[in-house]
Protein backbone atom coordinates (compact mmCIF):
# COMPACT_ATOMS: atom_id res chain seq x y z
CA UNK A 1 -28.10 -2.05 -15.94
CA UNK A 2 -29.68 0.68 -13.85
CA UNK A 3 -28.12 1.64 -10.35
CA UNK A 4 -29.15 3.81 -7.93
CA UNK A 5 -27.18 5.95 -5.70
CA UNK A 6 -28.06 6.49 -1.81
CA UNK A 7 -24.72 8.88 -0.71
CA UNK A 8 -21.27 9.09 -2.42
CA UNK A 9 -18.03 8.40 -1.09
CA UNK A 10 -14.80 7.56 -2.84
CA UNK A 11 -16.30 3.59 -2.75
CA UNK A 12 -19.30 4.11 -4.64
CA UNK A 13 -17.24 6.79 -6.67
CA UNK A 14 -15.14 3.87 -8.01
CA UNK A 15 -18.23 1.43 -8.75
CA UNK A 16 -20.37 4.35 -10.35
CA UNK A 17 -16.88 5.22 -12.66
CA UNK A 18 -16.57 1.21 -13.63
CA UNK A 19 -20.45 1.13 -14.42
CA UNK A 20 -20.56 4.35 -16.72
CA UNK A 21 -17.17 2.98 -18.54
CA UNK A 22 -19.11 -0.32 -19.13
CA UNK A 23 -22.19 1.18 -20.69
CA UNK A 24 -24.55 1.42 -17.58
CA UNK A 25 -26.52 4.16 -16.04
CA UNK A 26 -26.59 5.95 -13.02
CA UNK A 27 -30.85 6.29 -13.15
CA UNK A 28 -31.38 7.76 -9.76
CA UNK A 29 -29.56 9.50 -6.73
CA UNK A 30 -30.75 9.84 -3.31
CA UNK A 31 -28.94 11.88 -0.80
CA UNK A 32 -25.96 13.16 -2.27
CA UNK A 33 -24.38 15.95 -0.03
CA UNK A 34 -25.04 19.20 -1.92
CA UNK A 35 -21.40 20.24 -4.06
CA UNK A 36 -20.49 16.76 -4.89
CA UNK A 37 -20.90 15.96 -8.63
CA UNK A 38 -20.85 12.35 -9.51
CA UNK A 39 -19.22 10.43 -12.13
CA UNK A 40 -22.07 10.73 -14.26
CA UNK A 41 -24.36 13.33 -15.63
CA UNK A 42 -26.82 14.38 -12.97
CA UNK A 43 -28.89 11.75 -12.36
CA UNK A 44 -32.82 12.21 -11.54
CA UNK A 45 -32.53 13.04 -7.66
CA UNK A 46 -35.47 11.50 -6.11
CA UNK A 47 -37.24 10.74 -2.03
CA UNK A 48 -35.69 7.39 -0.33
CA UNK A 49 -38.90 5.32 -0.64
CA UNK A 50 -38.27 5.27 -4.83
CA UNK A 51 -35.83 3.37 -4.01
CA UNK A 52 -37.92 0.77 -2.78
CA UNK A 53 -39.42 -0.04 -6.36
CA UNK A 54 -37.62 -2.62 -8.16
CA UNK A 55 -38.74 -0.40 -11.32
CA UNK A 56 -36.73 2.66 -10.45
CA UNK A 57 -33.35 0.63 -10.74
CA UNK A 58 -31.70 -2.88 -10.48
CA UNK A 59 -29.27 -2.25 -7.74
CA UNK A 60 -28.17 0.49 -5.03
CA UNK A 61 -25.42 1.80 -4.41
CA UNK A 62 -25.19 2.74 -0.71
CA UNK A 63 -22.11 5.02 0.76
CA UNK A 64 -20.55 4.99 4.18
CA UNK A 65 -20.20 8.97 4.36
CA UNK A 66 -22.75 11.06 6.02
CA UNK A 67 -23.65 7.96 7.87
CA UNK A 68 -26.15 8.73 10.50
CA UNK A 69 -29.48 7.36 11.86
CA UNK A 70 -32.07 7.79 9.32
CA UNK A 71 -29.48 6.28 6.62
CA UNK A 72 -29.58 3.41 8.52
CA UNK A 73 -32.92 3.32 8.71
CA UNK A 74 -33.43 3.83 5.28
CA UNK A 75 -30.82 0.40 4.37
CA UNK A 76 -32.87 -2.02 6.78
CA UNK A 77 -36.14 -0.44 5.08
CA UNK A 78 -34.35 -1.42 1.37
CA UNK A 79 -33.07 -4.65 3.23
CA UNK A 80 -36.79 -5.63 4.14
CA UNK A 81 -38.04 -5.04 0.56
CA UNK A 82 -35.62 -7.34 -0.78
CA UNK A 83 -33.87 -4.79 -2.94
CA UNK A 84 -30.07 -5.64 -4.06
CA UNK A 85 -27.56 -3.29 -2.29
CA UNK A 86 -23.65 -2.62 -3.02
CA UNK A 87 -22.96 -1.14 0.14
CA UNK A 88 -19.67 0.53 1.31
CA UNK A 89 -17.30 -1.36 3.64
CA UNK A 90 -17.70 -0.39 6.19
CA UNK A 91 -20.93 1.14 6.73
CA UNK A 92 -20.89 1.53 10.47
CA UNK A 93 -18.34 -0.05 13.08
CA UNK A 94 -21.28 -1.46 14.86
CA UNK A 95 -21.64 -4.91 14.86
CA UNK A 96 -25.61 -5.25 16.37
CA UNK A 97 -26.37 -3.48 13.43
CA UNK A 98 -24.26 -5.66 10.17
CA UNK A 99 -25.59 -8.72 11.99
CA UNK A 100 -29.39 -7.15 12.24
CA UNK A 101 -28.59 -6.51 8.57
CA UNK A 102 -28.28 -10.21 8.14
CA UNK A 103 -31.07 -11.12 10.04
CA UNK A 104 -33.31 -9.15 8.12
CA UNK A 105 -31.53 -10.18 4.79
CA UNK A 106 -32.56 -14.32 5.19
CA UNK A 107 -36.12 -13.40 5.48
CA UNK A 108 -36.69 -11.05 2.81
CA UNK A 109 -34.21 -12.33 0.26
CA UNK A 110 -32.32 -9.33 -0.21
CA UNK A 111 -28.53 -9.54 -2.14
CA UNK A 112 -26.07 -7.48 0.19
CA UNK A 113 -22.27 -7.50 -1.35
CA UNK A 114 -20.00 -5.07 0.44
CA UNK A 115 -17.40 -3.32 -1.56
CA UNK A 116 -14.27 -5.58 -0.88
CA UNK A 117 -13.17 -6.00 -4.10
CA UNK A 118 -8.90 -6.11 -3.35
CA UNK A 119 -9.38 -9.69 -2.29
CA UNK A 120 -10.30 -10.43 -6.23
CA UNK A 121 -6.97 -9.27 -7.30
CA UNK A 122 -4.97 -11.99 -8.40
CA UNK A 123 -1.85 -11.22 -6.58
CA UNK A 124 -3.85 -12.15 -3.50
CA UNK A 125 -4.93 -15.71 -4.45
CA UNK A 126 -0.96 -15.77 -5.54
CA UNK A 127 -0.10 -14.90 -2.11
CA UNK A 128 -2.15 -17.18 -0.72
CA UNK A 129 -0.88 -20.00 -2.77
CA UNK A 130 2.59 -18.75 -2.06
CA UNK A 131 1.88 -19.11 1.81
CA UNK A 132 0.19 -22.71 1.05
CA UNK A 133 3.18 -24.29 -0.48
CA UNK A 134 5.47 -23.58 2.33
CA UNK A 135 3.25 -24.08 5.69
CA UNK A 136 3.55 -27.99 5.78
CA UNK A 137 6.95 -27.46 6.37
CA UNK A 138 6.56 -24.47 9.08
CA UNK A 139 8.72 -22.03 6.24
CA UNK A 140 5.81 -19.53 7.06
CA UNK A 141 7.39 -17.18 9.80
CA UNK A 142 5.37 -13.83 9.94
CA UNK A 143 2.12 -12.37 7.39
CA UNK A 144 2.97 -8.22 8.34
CA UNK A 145 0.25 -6.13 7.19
CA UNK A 146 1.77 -1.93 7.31
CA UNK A 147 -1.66 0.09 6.38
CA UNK A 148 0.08 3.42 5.82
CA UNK A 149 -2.44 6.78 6.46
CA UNK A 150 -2.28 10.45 6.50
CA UNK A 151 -4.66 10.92 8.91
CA UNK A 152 -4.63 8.09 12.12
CA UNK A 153 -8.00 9.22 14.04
CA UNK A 154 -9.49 6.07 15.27
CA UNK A 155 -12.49 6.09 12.96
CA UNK A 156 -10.16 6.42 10.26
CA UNK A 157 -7.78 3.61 11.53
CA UNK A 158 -10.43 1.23 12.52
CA UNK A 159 -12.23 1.47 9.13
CA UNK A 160 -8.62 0.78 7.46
CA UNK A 161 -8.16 -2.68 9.63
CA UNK A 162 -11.92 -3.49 9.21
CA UNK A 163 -11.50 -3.52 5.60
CA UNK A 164 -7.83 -4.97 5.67
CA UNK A 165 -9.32 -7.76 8.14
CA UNK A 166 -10.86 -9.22 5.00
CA UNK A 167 -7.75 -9.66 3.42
CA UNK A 168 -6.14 -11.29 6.41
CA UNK A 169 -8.95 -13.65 6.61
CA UNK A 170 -8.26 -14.56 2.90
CA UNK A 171 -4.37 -15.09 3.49
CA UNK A 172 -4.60 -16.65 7.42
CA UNK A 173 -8.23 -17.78 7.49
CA UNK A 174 -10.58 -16.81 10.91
CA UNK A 175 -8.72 -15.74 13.81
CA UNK A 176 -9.07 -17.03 16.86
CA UNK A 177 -7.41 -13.93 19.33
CA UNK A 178 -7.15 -10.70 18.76
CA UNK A 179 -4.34 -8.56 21.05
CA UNK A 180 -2.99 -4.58 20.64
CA UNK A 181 -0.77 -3.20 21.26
CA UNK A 182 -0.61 0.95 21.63
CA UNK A 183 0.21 3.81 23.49
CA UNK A 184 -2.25 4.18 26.91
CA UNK A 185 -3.52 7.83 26.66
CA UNK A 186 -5.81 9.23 23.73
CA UNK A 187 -5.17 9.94 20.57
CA UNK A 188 -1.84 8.57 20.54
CA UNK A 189 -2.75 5.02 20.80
CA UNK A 190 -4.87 5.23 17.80
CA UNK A 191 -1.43 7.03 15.68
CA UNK A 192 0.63 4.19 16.73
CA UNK A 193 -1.81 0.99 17.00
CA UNK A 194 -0.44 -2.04 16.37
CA UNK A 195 -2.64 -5.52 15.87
CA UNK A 196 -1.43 -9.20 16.56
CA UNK A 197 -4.25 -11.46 15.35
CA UNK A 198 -3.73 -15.74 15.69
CA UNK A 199 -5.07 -17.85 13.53
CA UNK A 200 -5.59 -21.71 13.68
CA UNK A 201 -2.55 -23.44 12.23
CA UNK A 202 -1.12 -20.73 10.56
CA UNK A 203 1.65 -18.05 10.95
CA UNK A 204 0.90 -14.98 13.47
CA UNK A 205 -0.13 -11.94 11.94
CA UNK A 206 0.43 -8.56 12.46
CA UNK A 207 -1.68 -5.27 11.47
CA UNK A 208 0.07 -2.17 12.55
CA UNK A 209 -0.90 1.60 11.25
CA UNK A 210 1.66 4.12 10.31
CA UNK A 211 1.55 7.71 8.76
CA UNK A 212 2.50 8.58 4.96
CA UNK A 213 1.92 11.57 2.76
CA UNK A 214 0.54 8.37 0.09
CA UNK A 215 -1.97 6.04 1.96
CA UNK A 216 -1.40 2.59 0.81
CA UNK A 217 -1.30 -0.99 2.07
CA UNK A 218 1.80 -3.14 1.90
CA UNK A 219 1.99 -6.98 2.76
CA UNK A 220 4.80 -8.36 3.72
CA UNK A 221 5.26 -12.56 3.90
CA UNK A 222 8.07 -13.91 5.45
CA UNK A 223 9.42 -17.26 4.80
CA UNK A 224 12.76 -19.29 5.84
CA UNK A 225 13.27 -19.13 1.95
CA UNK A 226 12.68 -15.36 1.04
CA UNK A 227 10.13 -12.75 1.34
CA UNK A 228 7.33 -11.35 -0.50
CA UNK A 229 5.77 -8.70 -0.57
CA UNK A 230 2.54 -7.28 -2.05
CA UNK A 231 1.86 -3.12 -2.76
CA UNK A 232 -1.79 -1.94 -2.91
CA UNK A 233 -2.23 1.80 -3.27
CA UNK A 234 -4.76 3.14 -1.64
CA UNK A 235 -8.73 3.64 -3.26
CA UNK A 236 -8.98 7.25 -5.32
CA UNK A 237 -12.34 8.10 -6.15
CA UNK A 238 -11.25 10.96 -8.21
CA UNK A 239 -8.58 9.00 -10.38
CA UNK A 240 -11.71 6.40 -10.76
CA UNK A 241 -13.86 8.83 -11.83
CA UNK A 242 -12.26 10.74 -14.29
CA UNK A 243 -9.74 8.50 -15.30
CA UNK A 244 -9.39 4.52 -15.79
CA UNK A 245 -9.49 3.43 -12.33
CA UNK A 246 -6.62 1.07 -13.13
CA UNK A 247 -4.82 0.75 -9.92
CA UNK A 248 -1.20 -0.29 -10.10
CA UNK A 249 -0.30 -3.62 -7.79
CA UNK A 250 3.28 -4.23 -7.29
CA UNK A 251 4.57 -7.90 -5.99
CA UNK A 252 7.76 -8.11 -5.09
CA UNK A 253 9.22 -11.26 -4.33
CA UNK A 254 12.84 -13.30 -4.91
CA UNK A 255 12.17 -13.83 -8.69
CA UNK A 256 11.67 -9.84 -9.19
CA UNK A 257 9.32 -7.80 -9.40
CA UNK A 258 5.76 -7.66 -11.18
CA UNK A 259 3.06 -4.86 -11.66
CA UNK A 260 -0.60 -5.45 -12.31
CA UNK A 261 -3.23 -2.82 -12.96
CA UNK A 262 -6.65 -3.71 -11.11
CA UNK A 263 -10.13 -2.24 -11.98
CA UNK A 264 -11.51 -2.11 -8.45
CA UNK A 265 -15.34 -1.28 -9.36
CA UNK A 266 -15.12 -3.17 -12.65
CA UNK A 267 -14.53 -6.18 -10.11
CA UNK A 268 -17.45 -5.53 -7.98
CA UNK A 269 -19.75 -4.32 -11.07
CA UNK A 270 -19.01 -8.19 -11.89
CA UNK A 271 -19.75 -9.77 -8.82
CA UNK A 272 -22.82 -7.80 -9.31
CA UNK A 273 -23.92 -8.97 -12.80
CA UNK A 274 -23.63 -12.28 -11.62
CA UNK A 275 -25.80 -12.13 -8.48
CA UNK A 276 -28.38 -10.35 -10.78
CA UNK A 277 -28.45 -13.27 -13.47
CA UNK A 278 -28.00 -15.85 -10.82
CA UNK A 279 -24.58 -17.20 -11.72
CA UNK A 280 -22.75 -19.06 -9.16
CA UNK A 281 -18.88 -17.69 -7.81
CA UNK A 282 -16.31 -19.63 -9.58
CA UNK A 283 -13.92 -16.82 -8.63
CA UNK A 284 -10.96 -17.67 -6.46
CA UNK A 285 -10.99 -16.72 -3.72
CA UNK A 286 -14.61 -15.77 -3.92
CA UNK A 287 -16.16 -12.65 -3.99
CA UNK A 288 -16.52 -11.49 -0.20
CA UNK A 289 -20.36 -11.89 0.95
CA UNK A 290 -22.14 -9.75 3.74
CA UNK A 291 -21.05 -12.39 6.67
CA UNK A 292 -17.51 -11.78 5.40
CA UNK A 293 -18.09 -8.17 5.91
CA UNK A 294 -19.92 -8.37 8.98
CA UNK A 295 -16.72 -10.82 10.28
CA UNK A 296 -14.41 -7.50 9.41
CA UNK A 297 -17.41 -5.15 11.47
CA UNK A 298 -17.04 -8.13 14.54
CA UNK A 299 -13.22 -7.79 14.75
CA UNK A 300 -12.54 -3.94 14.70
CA UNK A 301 -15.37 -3.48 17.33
CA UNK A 302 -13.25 -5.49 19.28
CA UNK A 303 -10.02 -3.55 18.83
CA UNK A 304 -11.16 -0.76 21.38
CA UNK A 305 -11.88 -3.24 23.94
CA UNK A 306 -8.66 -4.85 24.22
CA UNK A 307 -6.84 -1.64 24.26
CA UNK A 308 -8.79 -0.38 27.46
CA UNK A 309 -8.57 -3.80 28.78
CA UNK A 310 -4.54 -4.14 27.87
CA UNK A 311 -5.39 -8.19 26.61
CA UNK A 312 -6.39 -10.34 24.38
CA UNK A 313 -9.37 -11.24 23.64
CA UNK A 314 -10.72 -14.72 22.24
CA UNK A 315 -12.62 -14.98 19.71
CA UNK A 316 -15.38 -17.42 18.69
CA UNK A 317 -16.76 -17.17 15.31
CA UNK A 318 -20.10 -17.55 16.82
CA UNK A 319 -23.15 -17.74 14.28
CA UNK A 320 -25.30 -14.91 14.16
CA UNK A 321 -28.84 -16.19 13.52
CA UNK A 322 -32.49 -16.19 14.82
CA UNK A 323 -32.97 -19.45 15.88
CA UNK A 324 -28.89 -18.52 17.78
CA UNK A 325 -30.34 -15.57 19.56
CA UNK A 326 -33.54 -17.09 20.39
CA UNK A 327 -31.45 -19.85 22.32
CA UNK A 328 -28.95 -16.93 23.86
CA UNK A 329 -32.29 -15.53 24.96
CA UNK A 330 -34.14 -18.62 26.61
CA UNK A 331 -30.41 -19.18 28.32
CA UNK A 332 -30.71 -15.50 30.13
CA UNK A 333 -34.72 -16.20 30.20
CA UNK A 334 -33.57 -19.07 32.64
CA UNK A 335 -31.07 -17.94 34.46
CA UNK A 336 -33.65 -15.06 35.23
CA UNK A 337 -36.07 -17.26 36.25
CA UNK A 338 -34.36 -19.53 38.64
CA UNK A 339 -33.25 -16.41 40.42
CA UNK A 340 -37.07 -14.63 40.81
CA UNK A 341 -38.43 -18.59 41.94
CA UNK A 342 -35.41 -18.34 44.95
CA UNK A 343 -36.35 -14.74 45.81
CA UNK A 344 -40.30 -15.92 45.79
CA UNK A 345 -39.32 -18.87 47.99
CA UNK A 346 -37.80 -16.72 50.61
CA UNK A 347 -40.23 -13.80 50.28
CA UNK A 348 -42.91 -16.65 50.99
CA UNK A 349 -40.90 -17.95 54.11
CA UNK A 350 -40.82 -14.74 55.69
CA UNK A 351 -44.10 -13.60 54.67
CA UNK A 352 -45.60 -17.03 55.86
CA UNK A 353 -43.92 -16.42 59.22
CA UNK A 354 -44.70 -13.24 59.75
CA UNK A 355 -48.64 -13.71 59.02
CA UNK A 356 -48.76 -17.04 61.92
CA UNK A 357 -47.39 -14.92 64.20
CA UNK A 358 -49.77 -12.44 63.48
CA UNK A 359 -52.82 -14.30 62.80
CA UNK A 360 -52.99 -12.94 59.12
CA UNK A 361 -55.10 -15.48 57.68
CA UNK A 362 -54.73 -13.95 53.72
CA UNK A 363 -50.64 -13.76 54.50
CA UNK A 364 -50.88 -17.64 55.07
CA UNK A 365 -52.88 -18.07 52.41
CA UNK A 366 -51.25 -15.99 49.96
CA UNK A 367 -47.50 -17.08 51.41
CA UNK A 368 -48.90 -20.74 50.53
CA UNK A 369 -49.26 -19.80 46.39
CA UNK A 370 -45.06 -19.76 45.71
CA UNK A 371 -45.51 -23.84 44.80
CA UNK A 372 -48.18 -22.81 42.02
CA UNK A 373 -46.14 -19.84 41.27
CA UNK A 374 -42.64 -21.20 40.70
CA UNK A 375 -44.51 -23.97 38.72
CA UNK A 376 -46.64 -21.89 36.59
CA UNK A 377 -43.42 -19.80 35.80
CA UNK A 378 -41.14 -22.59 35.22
CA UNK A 379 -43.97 -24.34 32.74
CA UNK A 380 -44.23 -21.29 30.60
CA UNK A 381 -40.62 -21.60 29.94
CA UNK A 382 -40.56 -24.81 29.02
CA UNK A 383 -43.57 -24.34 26.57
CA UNK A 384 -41.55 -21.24 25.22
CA UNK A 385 -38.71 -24.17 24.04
CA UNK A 386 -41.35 -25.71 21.67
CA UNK A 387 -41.46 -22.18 19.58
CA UNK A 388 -38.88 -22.69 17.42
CA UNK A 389 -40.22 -26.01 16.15
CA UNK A 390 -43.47 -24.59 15.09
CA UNK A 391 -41.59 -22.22 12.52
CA UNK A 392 -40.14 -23.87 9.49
CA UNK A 393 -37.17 -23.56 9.30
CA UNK A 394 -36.00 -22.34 5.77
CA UNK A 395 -34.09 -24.39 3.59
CA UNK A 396 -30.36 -24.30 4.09
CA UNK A 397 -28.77 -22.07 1.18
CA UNK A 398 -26.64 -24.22 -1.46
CA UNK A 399 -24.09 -21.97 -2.34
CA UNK A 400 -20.85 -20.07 0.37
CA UNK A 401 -22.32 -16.98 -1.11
CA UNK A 402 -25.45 -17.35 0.14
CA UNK A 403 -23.99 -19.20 2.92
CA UNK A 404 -22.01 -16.31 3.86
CA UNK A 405 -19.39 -18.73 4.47
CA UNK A 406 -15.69 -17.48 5.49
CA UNK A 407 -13.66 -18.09 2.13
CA UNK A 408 -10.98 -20.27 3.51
CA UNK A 409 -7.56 -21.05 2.44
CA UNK A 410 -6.79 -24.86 1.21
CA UNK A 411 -5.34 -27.47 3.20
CA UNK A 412 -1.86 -27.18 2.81
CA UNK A 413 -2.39 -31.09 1.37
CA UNK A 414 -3.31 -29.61 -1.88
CA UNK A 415 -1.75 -26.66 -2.58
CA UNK A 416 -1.36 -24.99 -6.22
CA UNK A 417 1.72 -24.62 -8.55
CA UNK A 418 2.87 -21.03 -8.15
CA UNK A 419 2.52 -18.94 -11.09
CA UNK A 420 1.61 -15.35 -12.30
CA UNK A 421 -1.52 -14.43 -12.05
């Protein structure tokens, strides 16, 4: 297999370390900041638009650092020609553009998988499992979530909950309100930030951000039986590059505890092999797809707003489609409209009255129109409602993959034995 590079940062570092220890090849590299050597011998640099040829490689690796405007513009160009892209997660805490992304990705066919791959450890479908067993009867107090940092800027702290929100999605399922809680000037509230997320019949969750000399994650379950809790160290690009990028896992729980090593971009080089030879997911819980990343994007966005705002804020797990923004359009389109006819009426009124007391035969006349007006206007409108029924509308996709379905935990009606992984 043949992967391109557009960027580096310690994400791709990882994948591009997993693919050369498997036998692949980095063919081509586009943008790499000048001074940073990749895991690889120097691949052929070469302009953004060979990218575009299916020829040049089979996939693209694209990195979050550096992000700026044309890079963007570059990923929707490679998302219009269908290409496959691995893309860092995430790419940019905007969530217009991951949902554009998407848009663009259901017409042209394009494969997006963000680089999520801590969700495919097995400790984490454990965990979930673990939580399963005991919510039917309410043993599930608190899921704590302690994202530990060295340096708590809020770019740096919102891009650590957007990618840990895809973990607590796994473990909770979609929330339903978000609410922080964090200090009210500056910086400070960004050093100290602390997340309460709800989630539909499950425990409460909490994200908060704290400051280490050894960046990590730690998950904590509590239960009116025990605890557990779950270690992830924190992604090194360099120990994945010139090492074995075998990350050592830690669960701790009342039976004792266990260590796992876990091949982060050997994970994600096989969720890749499989979308290339069109193999379904039987991974559990499955590989996270684009609308699982764009769901991450959605709820760190939101973060900023309800600290200025000092509340909660609800959540809807709307749908982010065409046929979804026409209607959100043609909604506005009408509100618009019924406000211009009531202006027109009274402009007409006054205008009417003003030309018989004048004698202004062309006022009258013209004051006399607003009937034909309003009508014309309010019969375009309607037409405009018969649009979307002219366009095909493409078949719905078989599999949650393409679906970009939310991987959701089970019913707690059929939960799993617990075992190691």
């Amino acid at each position: 297999m043949n992967l391109g590079l557009l960027g580096f940062d310690p994400s791709t570092a990882t994948v591009a370390a997993a693919a050369i220890r498997g036998g692949d090849r980095i063919a081509v590299a586009c943008d790499v900041p000048a001074g940073v050597v990749p895991p690889v011998a120097s691949p052929r640099s070469v302009p953004w638009e060979d990218l575009l040829d299916p020829v040049t490689c089979d996939a693209i690796l694209v990195a979050a650092s550096d992000w700026n405007d044309a890079r963007a513009d570059i990923v929707r160009k490679l998302v219009q020609a269908g290409r496959t892209l691995v893309l860092s997660q995430p790419l940019d805490l905007s969530m217009l553009f991951a949902y554009e992304l998407d848009m663009i990705r259901h017409d042209s066919g394009a494969t997006l998988l963000p680089i999520l791959p801590d969700r495919l450890h097995p400790f984490m479908a454990r965990l979930r499992n673990w939580i399963e067993i005991r919510l039917p009867s309410a043993g599930i107090e608190t899921i704590n979530l302690e994202h530990r940092l060295v340096d708590r800027s809020k770019g740096d702290v919102l891009r650590a909950f957007c990618r840990d929100s895809d973990l607590i999605r796994v473990l909770a399922g979609a929330p339903t309100r978000l609410s922080t809680l964090g200090a009210p000037e500056g910086d400070a509230a960004w050093s100290t930030l602390a997340v309460g997320l709800t989630c539909p019949s499950r425990p409460p969750v909490r994200w908060q951000v704290v400051r280490a000399d050894e960046p990590g994650l730690t998950i904590t379950v509590v239960a009116t039986d025990g605890a557990v809790r779950v270690e992830i160290p924190a992604e090194d690009a360099l120990a994945g590059a010139r090492k074995s990028a075998n990350d050592g896992w830690r669960w701790i729980g009342p039976e004792g505890t266990e260590s796992s090593p876990f091949d982060r971009g050997g994970a994600i080089l096989g969720v890749l092999r499989d979308a290339l030879n069109g193999r379904g997911d039987d991974r559990d819980p499955t590989a996270a797809s684009w609308d699982d990343a764009a769901r991450g994007v959605e709820l760190a966005e939101t973060v900023p707003r309800s600290l200025a705002k000092g509340r909660g804020i609800d959540l809807h797990q709307e749908e982010f489609t065409e046929i979804g923004t026409f209607k959100g359009t043609m909604a506005s389109l009408g509100c618009g409209i019924v406000l211009l006819a009531l202006a027109v009426i009274v402009g007409a009124t006054l205008l009417g009255g003003i030309a018989r007391q004048t004698g202004w035969e062309f006022g009258e006349r013209l004051a006399g129109l607003w009937p034909m007006v309003v009508l014309v206007a309010m019969g375009i409108f309607l037409l405009l409602q018969f649009l979307p029924a002219l366009i095909a509308p493409a078949s719905s996709p078989s599999s949650p993959a393409e679906r970009g379905a939310a991987d959701k935990p089970r019913t707690p009606s059929q939960p799993r034995k617990p075992g190691k992984p």
